[in-house]
Protein backbone atom coordinates (compact mmCIF):
# COMPACT_ATOMS: atom_id res chain seq x y z
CA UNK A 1 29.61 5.97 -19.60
CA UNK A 2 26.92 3.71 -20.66
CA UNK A 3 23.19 4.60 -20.58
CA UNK A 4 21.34 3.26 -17.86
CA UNK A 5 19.39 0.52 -18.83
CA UNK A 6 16.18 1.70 -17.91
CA UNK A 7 16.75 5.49 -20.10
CA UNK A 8 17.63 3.44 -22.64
CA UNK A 9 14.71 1.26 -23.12
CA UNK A 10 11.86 3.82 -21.88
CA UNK A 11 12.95 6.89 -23.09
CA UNK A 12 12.39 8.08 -26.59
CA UNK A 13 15.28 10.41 -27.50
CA UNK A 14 14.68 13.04 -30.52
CA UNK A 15 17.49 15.06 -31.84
CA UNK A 16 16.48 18.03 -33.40
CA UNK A 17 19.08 20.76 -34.88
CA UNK A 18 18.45 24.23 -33.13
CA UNK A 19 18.31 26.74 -36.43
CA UNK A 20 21.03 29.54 -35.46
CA UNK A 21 19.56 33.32 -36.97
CA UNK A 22 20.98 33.17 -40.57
CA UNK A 23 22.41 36.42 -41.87
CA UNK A 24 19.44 38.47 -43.97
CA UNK A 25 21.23 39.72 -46.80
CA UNK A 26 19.66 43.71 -48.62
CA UNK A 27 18.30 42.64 -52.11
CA UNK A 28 16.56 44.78 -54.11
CA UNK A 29 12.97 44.99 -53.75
CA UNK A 30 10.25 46.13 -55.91
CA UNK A 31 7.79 46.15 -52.81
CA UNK A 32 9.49 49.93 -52.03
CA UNK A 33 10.98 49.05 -48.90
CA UNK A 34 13.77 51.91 -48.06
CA UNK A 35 16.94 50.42 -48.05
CA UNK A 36 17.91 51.83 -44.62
CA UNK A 37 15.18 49.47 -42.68
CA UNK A 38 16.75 46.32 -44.74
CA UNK A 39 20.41 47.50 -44.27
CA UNK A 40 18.88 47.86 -40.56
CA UNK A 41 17.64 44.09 -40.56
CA UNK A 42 20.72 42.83 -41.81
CA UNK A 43 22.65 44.85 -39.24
CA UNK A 44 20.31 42.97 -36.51
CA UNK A 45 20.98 39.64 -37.96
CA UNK A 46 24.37 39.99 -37.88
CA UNK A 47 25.04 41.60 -34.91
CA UNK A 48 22.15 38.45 -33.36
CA UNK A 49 24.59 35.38 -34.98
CA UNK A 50 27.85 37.82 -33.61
CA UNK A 51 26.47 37.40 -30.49
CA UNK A 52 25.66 33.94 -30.40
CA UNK A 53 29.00 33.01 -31.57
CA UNK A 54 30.62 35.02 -28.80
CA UNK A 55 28.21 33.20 -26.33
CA UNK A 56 29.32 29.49 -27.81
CA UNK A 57 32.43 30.82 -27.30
CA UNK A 58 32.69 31.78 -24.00
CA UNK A 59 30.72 28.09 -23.47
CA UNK A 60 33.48 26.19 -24.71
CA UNK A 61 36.11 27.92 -23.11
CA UNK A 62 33.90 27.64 -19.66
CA UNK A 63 35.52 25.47 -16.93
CA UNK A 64 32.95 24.74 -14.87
CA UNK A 65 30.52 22.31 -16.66
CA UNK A 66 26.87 22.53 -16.70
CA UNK A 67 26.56 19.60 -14.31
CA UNK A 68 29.09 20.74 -12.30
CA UNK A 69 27.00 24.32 -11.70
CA UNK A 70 24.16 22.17 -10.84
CA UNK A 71 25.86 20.27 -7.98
CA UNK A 72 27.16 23.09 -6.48
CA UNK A 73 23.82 24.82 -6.81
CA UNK A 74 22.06 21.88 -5.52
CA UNK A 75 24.70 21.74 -2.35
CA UNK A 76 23.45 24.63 -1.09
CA UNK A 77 19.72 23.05 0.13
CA UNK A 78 20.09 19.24 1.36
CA UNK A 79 17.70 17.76 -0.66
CA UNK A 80 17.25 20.34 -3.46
CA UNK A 81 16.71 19.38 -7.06
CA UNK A 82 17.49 21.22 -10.39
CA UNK A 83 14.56 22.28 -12.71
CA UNK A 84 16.25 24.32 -14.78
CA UNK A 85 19.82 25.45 -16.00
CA UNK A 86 21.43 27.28 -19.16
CA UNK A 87 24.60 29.25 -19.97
CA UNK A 88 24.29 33.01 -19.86
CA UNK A 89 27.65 34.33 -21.47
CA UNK A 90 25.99 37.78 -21.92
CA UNK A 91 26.75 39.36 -18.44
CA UNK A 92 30.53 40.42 -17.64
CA UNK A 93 31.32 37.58 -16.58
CA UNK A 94 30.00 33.93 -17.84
CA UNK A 95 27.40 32.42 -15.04
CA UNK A 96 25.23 29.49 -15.03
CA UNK A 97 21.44 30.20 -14.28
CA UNK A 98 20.52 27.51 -11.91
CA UNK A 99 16.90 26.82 -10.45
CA UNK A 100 16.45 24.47 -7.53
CA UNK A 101 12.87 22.88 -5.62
CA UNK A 102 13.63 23.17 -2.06
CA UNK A 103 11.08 22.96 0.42
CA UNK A 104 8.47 24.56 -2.02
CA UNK A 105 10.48 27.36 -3.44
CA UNK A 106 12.40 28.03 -6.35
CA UNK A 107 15.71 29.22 -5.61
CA UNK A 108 17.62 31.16 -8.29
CA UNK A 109 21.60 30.67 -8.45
CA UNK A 110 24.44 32.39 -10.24
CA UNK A 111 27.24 30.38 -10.54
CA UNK A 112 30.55 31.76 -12.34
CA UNK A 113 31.70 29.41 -15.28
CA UNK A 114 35.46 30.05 -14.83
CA UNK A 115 35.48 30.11 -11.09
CA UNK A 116 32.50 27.97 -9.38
CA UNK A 117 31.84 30.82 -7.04
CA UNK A 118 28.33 31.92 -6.34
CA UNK A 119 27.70 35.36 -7.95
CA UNK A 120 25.15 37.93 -6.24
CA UNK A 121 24.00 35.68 -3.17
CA UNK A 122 20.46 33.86 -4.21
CA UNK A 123 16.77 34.80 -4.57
CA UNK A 124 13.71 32.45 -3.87
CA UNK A 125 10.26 32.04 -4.73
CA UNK A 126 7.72 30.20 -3.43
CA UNK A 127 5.73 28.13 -5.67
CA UNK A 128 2.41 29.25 -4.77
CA UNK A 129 3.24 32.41 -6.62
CA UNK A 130 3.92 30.51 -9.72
CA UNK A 131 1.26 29.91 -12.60
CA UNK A 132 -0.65 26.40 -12.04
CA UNK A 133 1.39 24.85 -15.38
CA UNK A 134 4.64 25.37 -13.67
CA UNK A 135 3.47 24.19 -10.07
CA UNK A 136 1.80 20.99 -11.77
CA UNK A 137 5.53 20.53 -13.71
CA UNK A 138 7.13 20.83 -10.28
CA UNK A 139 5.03 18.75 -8.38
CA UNK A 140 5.43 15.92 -10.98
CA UNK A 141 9.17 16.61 -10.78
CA UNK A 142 9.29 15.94 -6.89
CA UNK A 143 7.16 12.29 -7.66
CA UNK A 144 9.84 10.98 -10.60
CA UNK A 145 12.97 8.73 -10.00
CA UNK A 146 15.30 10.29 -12.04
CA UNK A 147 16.55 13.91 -11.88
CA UNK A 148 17.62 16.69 -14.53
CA UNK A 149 21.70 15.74 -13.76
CA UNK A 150 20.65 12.10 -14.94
CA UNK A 151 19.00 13.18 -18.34
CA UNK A 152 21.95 15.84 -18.79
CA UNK A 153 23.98 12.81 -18.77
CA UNK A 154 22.08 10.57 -21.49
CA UNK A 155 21.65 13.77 -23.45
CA UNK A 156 25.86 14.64 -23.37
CA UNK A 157 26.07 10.75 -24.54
CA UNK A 158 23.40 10.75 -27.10
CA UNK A 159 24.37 13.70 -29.08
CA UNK A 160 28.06 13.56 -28.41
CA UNK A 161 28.74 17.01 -26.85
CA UNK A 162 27.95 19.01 -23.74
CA UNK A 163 24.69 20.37 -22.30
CA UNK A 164 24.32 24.00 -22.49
CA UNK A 165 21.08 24.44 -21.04
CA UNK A 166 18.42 21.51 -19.58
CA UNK A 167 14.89 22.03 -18.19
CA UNK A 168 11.23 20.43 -18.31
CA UNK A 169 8.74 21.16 -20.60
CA UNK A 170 5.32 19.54 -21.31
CA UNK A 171 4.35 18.45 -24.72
CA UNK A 172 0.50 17.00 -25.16
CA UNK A 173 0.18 16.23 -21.30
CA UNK A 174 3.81 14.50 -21.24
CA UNK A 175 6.64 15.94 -18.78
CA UNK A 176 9.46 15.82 -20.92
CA UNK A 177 13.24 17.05 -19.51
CA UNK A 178 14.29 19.24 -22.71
CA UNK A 179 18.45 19.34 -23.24
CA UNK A 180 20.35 21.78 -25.61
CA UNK A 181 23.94 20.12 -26.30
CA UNK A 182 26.73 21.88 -28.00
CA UNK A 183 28.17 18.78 -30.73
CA UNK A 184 31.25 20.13 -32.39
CA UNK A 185 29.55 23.22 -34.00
CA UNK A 186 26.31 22.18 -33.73
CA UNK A 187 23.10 22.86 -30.99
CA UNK A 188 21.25 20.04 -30.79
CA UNK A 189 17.84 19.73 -28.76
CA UNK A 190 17.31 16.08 -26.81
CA UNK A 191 14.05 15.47 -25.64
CA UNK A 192 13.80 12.53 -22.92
CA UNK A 193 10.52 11.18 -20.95
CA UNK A 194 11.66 10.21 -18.00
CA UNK A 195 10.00 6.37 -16.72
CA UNK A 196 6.92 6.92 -15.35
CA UNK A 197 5.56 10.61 -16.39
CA UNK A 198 3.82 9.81 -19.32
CA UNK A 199 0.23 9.60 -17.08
CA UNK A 200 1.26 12.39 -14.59
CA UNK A 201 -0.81 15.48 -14.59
């Protein structure tokens, strides 16, 4: 798939490389540190990257894709948008967190990652009990052409892979969507303005 013209030329894509935990290896120390707390520190980080691992795992072996979770999350409202999605693989069974803007709520979704079925029914909240930052993000969401589903795409073509998580985020006063794309065994973090945000509050 090609990227749209209009991504291509307005949007200013950065790839940056998510840093995974690292194992902390026990070295000696002449600070006096008992051994047990770093033997308990490398336990952490190990048992932290283990399950990470097992969560990219379970991601890979998912058959429902991200986008796919969104569309049948946003199916369920006519008219409802994604704001945010990720990959939980630590429940018992893999889901998709999805959040839609329907008539000014949030609606929380559970959709399985093998299956497509909804998990647990869905929960809603309406944005007036949200903190202003979010609100303004949503409201500038509602007033921009392009969706979440369409930056998930130029992300998956950009770094090669498939999105594991995508949301918005604002950096110095610009609404930015925010993508996390698994590339062979790499995370990698695309940041895209979408046309026209830059000046939005």
């Amino acid at each position: 798939m090609r990227t749209p013209r209009c991504w291509r030329q307005l949007l200013a894509i950065v790839l940056v490389a998510i840093i995974l935990p690292a194992p902390v290896y026990a070295n000696p120390s002449s600070t006096g540190e008992p051994a047990s707390l770093r033997n308990e520190a490398a336990d952490d980080a190990a048992s932290d990257q283990q399950a990470v691992s097992r969560e990219l795992a379970l991601f890979r072996g998912s058959a429902v894709s991200l986008s796919q979770a969104m569309a049948i999350a946003e199916a369920l409202h006519a008219g409802a948008t994604t704001a945010d999605v990720s990959f939980d693989g630590a429940s018992d069974s893999p889901v998709y967190r999805v959040k839609t803007l329907h008539n000014d709520r949030i609606w929380h979704h559970a959709i399985d990652a093998t299956t497509g079925k909804i998990v647990g029914g869905e929960a809603a909240l309406p944005l007036k009990e949200l903190d202003a930052g979010d609100r303004s993000n949503l409201a500038a969401l509602r007033t921009i052409r392009h969706r979440l589903a369409d930056a998930i795409r130029v992300a998956e073509q950009a770094a090669s892979g498939k999105a594991i998580s995508g949301g918005l985020i604002r950096e110095r006063g610009r609404l930015n969507f925010a993508i996390v794309v698994m590339s062979g065994s790499d995370l990698k973090e695309v940041i895209l303005q979408p046309p026209g945000a830059a000046g939005r509050p």
